[in-house]
PDB file of N, CA and C in Angstrom:
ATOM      1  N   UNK A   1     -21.021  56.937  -2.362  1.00  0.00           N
ATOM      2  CA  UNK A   1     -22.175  56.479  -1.619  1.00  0.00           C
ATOM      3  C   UNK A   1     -22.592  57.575  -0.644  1.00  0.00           C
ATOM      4  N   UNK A   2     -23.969  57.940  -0.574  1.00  0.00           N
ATOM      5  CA  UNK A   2     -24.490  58.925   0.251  1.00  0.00           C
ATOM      6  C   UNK A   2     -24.133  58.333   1.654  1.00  0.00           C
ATOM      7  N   UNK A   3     -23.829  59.243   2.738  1.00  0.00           N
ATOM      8  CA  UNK A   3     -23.376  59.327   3.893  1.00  0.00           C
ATOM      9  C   UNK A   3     -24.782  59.359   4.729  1.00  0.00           C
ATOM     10  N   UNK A   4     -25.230  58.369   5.355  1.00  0.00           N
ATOM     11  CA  UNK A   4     -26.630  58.011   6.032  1.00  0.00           C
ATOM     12  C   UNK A   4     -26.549  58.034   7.979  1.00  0.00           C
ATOM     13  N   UNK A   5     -27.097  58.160   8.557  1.00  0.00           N
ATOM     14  CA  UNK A   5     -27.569  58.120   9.812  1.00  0.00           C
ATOM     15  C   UNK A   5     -28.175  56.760  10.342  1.00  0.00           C
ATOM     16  N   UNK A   6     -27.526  55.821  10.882  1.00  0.00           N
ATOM     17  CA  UNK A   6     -28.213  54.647  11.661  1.00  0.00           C
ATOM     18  C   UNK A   6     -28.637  54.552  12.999  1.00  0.00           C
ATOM     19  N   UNK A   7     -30.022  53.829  13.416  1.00  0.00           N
ATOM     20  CA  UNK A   7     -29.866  54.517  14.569  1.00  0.00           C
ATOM     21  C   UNK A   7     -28.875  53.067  15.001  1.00  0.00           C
ATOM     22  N   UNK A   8     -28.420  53.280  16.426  1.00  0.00           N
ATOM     23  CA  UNK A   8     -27.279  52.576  17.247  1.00  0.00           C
ATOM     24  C   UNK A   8     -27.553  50.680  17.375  1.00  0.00           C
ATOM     25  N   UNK A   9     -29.200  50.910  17.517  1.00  0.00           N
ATOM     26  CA  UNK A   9     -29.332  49.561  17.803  1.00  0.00           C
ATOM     27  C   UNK A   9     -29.430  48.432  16.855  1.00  0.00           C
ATOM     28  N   UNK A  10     -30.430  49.680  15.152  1.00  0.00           N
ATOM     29  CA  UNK A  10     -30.136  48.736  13.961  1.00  0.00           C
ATOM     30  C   UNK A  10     -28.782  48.719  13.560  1.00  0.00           C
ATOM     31  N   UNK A  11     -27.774  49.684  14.016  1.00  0.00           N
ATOM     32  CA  UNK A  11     -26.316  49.135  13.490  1.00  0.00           C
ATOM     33  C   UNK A  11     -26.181  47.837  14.400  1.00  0.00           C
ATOM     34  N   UNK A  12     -26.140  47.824  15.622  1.00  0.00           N
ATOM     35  CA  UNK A  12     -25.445  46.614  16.787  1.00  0.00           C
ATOM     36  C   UNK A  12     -26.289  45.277  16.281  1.00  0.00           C
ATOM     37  N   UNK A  13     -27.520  45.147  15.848  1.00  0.00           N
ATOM     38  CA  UNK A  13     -27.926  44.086  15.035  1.00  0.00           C
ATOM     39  C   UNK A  13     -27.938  43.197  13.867  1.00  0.00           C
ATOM     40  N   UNK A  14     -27.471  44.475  13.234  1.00  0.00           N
ATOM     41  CA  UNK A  14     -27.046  43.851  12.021  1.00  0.00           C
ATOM     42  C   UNK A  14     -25.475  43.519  11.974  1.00  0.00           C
ATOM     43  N   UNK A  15     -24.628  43.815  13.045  1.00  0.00           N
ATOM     44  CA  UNK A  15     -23.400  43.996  12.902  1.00  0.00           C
ATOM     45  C   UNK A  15     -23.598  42.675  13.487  1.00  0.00           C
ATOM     46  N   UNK A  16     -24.324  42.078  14.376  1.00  0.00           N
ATOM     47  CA  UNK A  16     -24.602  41.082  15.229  1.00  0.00           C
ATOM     48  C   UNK A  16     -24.702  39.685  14.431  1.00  0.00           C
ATOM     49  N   UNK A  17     -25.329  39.938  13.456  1.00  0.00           N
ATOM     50  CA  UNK A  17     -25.865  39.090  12.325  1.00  0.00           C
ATOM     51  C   UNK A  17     -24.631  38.807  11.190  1.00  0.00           C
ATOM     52  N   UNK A  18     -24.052  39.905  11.217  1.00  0.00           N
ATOM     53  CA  UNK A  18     -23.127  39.622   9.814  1.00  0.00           C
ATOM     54  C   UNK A  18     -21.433  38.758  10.461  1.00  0.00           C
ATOM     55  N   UNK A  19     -21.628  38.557  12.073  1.00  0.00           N
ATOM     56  CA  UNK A  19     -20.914  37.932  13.183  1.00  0.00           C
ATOM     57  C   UNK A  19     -20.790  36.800  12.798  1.00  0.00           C
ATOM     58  N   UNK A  20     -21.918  36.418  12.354  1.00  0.00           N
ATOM     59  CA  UNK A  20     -22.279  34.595  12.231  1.00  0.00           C
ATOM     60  C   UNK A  20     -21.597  34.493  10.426  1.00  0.00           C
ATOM     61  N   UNK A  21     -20.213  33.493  10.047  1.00  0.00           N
ATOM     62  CA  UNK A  21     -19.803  33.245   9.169  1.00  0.00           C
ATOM     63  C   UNK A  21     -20.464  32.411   8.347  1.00  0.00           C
ATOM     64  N   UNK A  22     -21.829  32.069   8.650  1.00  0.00           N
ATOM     65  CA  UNK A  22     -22.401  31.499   7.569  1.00  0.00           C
ATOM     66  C   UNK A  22     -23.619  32.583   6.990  1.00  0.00           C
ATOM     67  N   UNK A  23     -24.256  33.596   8.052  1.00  0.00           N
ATOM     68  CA  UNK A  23     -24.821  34.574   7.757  1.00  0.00           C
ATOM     69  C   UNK A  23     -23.925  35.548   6.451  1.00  0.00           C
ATOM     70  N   UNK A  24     -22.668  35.795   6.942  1.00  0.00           N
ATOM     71  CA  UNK A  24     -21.957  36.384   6.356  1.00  0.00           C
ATOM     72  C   UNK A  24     -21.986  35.657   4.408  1.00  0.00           C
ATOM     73  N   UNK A  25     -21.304  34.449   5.004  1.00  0.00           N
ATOM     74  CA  UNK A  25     -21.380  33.948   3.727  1.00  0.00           C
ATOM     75  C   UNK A  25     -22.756  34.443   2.638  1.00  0.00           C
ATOM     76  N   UNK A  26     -24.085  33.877   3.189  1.00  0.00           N
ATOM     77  CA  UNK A  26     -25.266  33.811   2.702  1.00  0.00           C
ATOM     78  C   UNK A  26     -25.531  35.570   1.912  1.00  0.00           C
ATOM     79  N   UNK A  27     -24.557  36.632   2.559  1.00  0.00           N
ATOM     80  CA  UNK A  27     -25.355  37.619   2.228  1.00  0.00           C
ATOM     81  C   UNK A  27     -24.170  37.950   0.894  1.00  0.00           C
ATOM     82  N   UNK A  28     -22.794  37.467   1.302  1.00  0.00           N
ATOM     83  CA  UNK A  28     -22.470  37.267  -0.215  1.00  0.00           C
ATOM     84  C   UNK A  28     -22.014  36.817  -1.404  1.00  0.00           C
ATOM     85  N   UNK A  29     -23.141  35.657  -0.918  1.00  0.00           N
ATOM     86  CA  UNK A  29     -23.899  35.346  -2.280  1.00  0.00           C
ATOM     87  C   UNK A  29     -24.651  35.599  -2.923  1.00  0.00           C
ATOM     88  N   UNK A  30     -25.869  36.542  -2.463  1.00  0.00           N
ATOM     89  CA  UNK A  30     -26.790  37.450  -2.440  1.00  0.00           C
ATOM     90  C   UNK A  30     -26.639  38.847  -3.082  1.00  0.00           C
ATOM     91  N   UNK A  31     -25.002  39.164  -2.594  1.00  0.00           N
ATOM     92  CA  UNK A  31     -24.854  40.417  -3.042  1.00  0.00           C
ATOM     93  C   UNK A  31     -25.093  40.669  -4.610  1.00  0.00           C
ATOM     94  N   UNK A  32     -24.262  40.085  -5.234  1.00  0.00           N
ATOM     95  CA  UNK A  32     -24.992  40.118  -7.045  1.00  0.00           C
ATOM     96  C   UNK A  32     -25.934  39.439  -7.460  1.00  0.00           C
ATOM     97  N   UNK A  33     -26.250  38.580  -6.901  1.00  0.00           N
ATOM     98  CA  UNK A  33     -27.557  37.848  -7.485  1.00  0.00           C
ATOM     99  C   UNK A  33     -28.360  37.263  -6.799  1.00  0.00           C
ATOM    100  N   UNK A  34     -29.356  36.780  -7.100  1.00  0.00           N
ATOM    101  CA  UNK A  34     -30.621  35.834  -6.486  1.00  0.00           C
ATOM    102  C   UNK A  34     -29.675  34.391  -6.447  1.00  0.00           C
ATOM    103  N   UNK A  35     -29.978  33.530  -4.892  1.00  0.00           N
ATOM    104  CA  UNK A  35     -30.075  32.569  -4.651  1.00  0.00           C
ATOM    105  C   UNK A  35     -31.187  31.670  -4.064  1.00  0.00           C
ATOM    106  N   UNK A  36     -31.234  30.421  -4.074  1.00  0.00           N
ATOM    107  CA  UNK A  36     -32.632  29.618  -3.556  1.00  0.00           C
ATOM    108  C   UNK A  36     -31.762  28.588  -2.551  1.00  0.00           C
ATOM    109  N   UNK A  37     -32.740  28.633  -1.362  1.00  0.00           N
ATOM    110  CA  UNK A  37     -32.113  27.745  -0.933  1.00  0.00           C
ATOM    111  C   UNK A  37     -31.111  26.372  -1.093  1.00  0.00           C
ATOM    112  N   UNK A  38     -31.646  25.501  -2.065  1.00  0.00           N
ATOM    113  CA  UNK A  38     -30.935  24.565  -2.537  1.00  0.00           C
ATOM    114  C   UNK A  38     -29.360  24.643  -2.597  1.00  0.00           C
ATOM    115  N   UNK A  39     -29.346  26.544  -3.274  1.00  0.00           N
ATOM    116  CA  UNK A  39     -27.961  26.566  -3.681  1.00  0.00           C
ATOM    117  C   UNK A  39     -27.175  26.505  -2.480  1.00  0.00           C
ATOM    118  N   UNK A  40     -27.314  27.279  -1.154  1.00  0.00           N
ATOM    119  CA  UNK A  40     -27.144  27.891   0.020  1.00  0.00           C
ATOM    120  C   UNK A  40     -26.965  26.422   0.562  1.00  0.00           C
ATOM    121  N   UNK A  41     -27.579  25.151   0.279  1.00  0.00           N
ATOM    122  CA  UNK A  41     -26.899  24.063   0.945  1.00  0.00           C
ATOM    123  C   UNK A  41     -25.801  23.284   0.104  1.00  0.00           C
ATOM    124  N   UNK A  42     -26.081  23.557  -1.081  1.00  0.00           N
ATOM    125  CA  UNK A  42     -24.922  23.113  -1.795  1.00  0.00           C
ATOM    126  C   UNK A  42     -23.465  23.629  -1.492  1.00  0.00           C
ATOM    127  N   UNK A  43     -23.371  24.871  -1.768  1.00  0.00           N
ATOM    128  CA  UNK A  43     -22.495  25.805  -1.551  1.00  0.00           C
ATOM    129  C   UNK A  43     -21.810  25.282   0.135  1.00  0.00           C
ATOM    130  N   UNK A  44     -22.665  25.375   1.136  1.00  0.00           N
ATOM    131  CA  UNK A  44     -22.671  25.654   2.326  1.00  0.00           C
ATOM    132  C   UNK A  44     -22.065  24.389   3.360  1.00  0.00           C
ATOM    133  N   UNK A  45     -22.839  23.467   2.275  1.00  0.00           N
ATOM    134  CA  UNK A  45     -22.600  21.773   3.121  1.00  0.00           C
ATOM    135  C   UNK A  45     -23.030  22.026   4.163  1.00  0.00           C
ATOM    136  N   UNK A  46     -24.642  22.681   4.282  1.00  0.00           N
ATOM    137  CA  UNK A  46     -25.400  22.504   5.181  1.00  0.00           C
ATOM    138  C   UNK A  46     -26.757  21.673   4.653  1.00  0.00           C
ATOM    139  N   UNK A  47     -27.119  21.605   6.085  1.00  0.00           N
ATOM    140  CA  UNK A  47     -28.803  20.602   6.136  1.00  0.00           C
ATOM    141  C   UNK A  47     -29.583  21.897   5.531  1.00  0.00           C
ATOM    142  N   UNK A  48     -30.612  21.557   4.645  1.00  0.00           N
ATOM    143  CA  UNK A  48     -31.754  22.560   4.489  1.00  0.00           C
ATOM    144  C   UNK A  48     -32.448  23.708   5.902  1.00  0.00           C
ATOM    145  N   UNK A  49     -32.920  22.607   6.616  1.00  0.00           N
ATOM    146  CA  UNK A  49     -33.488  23.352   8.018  1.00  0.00           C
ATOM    147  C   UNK A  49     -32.241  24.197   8.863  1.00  0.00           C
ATOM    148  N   UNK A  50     -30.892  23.696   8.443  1.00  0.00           N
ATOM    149  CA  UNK A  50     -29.916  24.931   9.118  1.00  0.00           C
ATOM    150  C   UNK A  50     -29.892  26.255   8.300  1.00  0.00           C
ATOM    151  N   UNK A  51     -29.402  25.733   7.137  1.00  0.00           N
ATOM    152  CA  UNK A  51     -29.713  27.086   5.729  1.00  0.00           C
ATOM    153  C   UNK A  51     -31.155  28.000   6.193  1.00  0.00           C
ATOM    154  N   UNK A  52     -32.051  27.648   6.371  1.00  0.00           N
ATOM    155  CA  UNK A  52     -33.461  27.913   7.055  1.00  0.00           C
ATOM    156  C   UNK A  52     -33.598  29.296   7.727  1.00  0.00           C
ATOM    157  N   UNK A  53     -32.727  28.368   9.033  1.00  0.00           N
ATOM    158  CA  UNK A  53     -32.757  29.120  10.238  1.00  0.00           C
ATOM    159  C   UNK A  53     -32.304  30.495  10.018  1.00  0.00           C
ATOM    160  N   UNK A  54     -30.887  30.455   9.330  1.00  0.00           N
ATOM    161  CA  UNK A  54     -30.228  31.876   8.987  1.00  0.00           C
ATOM    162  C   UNK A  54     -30.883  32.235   8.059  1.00  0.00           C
ATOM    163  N   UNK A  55     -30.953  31.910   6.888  1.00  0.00           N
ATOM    164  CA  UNK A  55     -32.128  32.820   6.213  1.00  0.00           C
ATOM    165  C   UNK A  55     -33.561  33.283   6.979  1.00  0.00           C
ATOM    166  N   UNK A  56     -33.985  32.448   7.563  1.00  0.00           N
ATOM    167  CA  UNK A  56     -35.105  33.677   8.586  1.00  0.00           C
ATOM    168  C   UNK A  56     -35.028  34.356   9.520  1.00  0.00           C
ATOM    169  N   UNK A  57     -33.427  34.458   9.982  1.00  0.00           N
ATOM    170  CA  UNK A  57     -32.721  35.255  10.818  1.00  0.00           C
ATOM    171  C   UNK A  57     -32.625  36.967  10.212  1.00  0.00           C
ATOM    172  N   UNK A  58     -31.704  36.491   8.443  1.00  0.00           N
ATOM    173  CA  UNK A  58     -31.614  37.943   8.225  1.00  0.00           C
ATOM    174  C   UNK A  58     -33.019  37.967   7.095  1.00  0.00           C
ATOM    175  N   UNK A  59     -33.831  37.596   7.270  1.00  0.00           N
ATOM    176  CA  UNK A  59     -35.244  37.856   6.141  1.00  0.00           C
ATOM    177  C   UNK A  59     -35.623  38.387   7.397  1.00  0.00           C
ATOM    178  N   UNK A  60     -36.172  38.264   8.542  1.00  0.00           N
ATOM    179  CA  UNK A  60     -36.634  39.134  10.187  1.00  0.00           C
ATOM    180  C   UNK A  60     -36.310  40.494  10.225  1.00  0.00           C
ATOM    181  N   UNK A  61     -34.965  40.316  10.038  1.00  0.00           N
ATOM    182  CA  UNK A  61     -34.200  41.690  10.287  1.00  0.00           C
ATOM    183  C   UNK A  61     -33.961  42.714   9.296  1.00  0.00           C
ATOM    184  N   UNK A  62     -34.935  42.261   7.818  1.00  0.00           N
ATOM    185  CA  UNK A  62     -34.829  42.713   6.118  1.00  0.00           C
ATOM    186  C   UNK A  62     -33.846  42.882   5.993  1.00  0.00           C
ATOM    187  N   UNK A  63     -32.480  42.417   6.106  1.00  0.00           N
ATOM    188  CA  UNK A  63     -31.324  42.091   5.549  1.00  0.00           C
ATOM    189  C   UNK A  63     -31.391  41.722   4.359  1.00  0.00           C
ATOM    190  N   UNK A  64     -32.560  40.550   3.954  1.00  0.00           N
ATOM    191  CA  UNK A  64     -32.765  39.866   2.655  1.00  0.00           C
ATOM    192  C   UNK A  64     -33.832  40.264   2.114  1.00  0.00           C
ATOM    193  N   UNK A  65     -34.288  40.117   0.816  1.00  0.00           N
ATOM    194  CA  UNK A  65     -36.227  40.083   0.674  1.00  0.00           C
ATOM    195  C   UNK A  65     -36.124  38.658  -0.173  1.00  0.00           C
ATOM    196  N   UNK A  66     -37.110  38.402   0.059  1.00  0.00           N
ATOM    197  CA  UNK A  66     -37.462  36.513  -0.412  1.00  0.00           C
ATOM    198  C   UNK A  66     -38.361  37.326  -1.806  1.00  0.00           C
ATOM    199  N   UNK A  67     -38.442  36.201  -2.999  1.00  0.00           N
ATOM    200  CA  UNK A  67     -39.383  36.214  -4.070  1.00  0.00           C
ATOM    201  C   UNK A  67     -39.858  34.863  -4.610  1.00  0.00           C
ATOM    202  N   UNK A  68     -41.105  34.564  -4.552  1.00  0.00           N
ATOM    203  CA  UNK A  68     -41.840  33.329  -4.524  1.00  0.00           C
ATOM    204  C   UNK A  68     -41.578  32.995  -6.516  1.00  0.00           C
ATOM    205  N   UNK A  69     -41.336  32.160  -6.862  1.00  0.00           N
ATOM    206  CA  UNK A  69     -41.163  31.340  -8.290  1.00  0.00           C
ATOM    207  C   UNK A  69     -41.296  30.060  -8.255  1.00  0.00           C
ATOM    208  N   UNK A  70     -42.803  29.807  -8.414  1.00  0.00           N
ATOM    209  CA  UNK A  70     -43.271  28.534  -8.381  1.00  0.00           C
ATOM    210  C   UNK A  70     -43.208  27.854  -6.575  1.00  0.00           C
ATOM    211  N   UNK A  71     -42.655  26.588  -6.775  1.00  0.00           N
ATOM    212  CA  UNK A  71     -41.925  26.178  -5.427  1.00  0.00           C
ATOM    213  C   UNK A  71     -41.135  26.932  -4.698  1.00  0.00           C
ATOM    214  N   UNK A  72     -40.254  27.490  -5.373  1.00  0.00           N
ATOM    215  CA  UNK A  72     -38.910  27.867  -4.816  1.00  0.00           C
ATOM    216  C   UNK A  72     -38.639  29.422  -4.561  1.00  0.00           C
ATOM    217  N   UNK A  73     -38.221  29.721  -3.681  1.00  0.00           N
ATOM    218  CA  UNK A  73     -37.762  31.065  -3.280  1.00  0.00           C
ATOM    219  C   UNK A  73     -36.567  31.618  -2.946  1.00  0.00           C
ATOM    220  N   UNK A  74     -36.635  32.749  -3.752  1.00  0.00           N
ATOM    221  CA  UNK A  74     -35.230  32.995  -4.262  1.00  0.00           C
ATOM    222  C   UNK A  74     -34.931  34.028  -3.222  1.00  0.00           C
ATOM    223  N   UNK A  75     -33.685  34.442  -2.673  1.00  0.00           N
ATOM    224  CA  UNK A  75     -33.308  35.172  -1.704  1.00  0.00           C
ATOM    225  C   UNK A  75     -32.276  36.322  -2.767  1.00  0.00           C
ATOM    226  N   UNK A  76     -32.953  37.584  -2.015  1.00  0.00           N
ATOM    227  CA  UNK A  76     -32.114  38.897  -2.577  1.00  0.00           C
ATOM    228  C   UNK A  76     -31.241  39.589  -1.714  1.00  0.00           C
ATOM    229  N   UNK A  77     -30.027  40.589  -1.692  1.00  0.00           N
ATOM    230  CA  UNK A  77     -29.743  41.562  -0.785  1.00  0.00           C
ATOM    231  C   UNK A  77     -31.099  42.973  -0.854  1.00  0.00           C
ATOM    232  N   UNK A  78     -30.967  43.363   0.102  1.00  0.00           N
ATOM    233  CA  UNK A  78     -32.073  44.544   0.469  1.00  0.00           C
ATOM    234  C   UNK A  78     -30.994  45.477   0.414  1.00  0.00           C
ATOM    235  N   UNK A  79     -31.006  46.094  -1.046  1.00  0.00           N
ATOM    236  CA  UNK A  79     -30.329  47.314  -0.359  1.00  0.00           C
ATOM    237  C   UNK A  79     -30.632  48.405  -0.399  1.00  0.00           C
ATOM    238  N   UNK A  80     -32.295  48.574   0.336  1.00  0.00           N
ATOM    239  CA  UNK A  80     -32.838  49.390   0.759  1.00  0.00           C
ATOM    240  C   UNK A  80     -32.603  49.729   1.911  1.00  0.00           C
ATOM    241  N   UNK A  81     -32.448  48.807   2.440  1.00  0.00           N
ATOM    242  CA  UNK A  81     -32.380  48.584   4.113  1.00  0.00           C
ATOM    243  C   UNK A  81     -31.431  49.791   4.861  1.00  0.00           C
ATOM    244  N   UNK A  82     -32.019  50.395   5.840  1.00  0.00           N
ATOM    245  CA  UNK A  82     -30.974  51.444   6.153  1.00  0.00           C
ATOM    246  C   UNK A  82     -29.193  50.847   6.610  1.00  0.00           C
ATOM    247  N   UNK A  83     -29.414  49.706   6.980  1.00  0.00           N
ATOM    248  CA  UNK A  83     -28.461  49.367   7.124  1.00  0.00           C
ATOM    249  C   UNK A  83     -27.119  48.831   5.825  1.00  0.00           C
ATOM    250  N   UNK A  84     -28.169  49.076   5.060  1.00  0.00           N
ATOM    251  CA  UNK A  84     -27.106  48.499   3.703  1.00  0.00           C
ATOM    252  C   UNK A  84     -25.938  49.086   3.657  1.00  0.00           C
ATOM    253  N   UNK A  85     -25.588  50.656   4.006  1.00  0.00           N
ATOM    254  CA  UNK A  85     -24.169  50.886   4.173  1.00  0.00           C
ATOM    255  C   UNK A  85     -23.441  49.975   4.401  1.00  0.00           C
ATOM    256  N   UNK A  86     -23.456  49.818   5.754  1.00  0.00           N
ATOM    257  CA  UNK A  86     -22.617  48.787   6.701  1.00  0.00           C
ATOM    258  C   UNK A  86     -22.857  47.910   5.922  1.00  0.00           C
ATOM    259  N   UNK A  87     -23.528  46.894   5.665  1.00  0.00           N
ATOM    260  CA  UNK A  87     -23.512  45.583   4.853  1.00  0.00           C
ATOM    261  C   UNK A  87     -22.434  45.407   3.944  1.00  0.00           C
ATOM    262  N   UNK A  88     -22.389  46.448   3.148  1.00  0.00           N
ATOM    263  CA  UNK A  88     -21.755  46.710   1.484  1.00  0.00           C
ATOM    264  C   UNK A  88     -20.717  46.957   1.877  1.00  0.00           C
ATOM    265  N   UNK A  89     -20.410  48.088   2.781  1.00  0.00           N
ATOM    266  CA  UNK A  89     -18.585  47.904   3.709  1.00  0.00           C
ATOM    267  C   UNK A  89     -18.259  46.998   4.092  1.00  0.00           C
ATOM    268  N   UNK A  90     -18.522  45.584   4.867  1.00  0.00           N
ATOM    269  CA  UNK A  90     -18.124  44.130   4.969  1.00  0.00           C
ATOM    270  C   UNK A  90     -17.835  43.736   3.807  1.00  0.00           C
ATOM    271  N   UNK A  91     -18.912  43.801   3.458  1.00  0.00           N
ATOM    272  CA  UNK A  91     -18.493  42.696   1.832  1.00  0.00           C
ATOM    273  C   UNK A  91     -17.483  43.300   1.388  1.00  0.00           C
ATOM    274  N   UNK A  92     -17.285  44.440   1.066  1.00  0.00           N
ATOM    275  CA  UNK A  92     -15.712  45.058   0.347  1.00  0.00           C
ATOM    276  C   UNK A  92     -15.009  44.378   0.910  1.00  0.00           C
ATOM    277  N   UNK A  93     -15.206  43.943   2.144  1.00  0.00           N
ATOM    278  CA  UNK A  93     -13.863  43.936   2.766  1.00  0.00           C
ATOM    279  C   UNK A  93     -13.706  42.214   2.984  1.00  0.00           C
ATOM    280  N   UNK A  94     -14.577  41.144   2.070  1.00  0.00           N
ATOM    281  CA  UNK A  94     -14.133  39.549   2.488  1.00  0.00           C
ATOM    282  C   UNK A  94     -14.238  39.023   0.998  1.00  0.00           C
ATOM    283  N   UNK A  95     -13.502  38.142   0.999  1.00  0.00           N
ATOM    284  CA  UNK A  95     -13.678  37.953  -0.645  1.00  0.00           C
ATOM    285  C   UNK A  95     -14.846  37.415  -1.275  1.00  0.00           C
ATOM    286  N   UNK A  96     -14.679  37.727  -2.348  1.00  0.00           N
ATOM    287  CA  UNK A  96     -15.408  37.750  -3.161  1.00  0.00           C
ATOM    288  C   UNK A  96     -16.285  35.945  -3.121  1.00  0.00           C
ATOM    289  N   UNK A  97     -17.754  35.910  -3.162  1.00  0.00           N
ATOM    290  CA  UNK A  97     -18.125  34.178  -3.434  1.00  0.00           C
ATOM    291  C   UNK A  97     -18.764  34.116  -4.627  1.00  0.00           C
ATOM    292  N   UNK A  98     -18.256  34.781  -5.657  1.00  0.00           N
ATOM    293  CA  UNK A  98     -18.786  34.056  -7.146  1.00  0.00           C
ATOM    294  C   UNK A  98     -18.353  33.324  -7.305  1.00  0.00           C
ATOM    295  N   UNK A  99     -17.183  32.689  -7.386  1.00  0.00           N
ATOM    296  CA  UNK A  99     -16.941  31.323  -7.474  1.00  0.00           C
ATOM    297  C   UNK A  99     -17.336  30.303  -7.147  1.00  0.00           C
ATOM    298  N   UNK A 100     -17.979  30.391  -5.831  1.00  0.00           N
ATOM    299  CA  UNK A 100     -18.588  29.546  -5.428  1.00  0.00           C
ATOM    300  C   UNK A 100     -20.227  29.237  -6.164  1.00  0.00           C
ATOM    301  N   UNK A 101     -20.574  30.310  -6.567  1.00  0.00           N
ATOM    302  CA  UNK A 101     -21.573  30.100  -7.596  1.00  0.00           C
ATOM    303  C   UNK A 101     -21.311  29.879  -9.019  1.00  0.00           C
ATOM    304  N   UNK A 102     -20.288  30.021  -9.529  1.00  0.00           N
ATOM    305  CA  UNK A 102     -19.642  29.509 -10.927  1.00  0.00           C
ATOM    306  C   UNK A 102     -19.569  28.617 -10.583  1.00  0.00           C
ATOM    307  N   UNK A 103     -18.851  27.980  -9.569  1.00  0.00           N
ATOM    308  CA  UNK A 103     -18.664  26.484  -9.761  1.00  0.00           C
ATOM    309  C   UNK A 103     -20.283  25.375  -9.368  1.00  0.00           C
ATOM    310  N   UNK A 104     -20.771  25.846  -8.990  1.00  0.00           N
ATOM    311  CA  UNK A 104     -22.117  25.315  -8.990  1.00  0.00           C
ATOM    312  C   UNK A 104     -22.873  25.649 -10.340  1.00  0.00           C
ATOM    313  N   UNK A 105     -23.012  26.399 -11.086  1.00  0.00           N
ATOM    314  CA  UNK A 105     -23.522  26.735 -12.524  1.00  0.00           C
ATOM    315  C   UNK A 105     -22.682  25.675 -13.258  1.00  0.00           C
ATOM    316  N   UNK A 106     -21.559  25.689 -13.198  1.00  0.00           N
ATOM    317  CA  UNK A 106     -20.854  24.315 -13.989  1.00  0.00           C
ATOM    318  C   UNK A 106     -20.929  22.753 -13.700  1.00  0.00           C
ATOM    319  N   UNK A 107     -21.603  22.794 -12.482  1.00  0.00           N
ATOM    320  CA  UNK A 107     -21.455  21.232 -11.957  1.00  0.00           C
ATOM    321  C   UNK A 107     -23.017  21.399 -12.583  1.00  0.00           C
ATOM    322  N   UNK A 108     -23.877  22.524 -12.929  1.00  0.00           N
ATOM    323  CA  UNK A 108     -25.362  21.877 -13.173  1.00  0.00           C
ATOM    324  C   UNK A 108     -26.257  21.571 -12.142  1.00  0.00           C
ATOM    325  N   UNK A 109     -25.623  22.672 -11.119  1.00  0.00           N
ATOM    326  CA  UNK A 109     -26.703  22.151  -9.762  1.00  0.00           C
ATOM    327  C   UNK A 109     -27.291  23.915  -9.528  1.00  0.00           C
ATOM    328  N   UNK A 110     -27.181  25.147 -10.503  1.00  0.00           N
ATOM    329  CA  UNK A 110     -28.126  26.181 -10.532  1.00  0.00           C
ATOM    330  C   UNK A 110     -28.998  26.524 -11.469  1.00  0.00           C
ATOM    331  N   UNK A 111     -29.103  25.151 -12.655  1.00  0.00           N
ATOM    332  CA  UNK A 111     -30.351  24.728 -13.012  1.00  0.00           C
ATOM    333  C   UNK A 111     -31.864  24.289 -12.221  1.00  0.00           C
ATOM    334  N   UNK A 112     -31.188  23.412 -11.834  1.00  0.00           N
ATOM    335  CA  UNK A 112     -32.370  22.849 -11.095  1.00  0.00           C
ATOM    336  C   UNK A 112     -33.383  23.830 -10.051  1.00  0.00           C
ATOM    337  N   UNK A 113     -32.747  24.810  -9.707  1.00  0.00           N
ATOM    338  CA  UNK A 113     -34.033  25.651  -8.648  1.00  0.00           C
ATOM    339  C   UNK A 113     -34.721  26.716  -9.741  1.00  0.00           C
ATOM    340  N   UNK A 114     -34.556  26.260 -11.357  1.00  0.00           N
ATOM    341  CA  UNK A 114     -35.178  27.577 -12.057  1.00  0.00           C
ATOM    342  C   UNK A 114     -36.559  26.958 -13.181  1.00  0.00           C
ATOM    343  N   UNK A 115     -36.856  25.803 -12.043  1.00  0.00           N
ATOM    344  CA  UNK A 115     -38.416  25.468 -12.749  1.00  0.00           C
ATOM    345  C   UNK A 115     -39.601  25.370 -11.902  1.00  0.00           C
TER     346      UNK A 115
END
């Protein structure tokens, strides 16, 4: 991975953001694939409007980029973002949440956000 320059305050913000263990969570799930909200409360055993809040926390800060499909909007990692270094070094470092999305693909609840 190319060796990048941050400035101080987008590191202390995003480091700020990836603080919050449900932020954390949200970004990886994100990391390999597109999620929609729905899943993010399934997964999460949160209320929609909490799932919300943190997703327009790190969509503010382009942590995420949103993509409109029909109703539903699917949440990506940005890893454009200068900060994506740092991002991608956390995640190495907490385990892995595909499972948590396998097991939602098997219960038949990551159908439903793809019409």
């Amino acid at each position: 991975m190319e060796k990048t320059i941050i400035e101080l305050e987008q590191a202390a913000q995003t480091l700020k953001l990836l603080g919050d263990k449900t932020r954390l969570t949200i970004l990886g799930l994100v990391k390999d694939s597109e999620c929609c909200v729905c899943e993010f409360v399934e997964v999460l055993q949160m209320s929609q409007p909490s799932i919300s809040q943190h997703l327009r926390k790190l969509r503010d800060a382009g942590l995420v980029k949103e993509q409109r499909r029909g109703q539903w909007i699917f949440y990506s990692l940005n890893r454009e973002h200068a900060t994506y270094p740092i991002i991608h070094q956390v995640l190495e470092q907490i385990p892995d949440q595909k499972e948590k999305l396998t097991a939602l693909e098997e219960a038949g609840l990551r159908i439903q956000c793809d019409s």
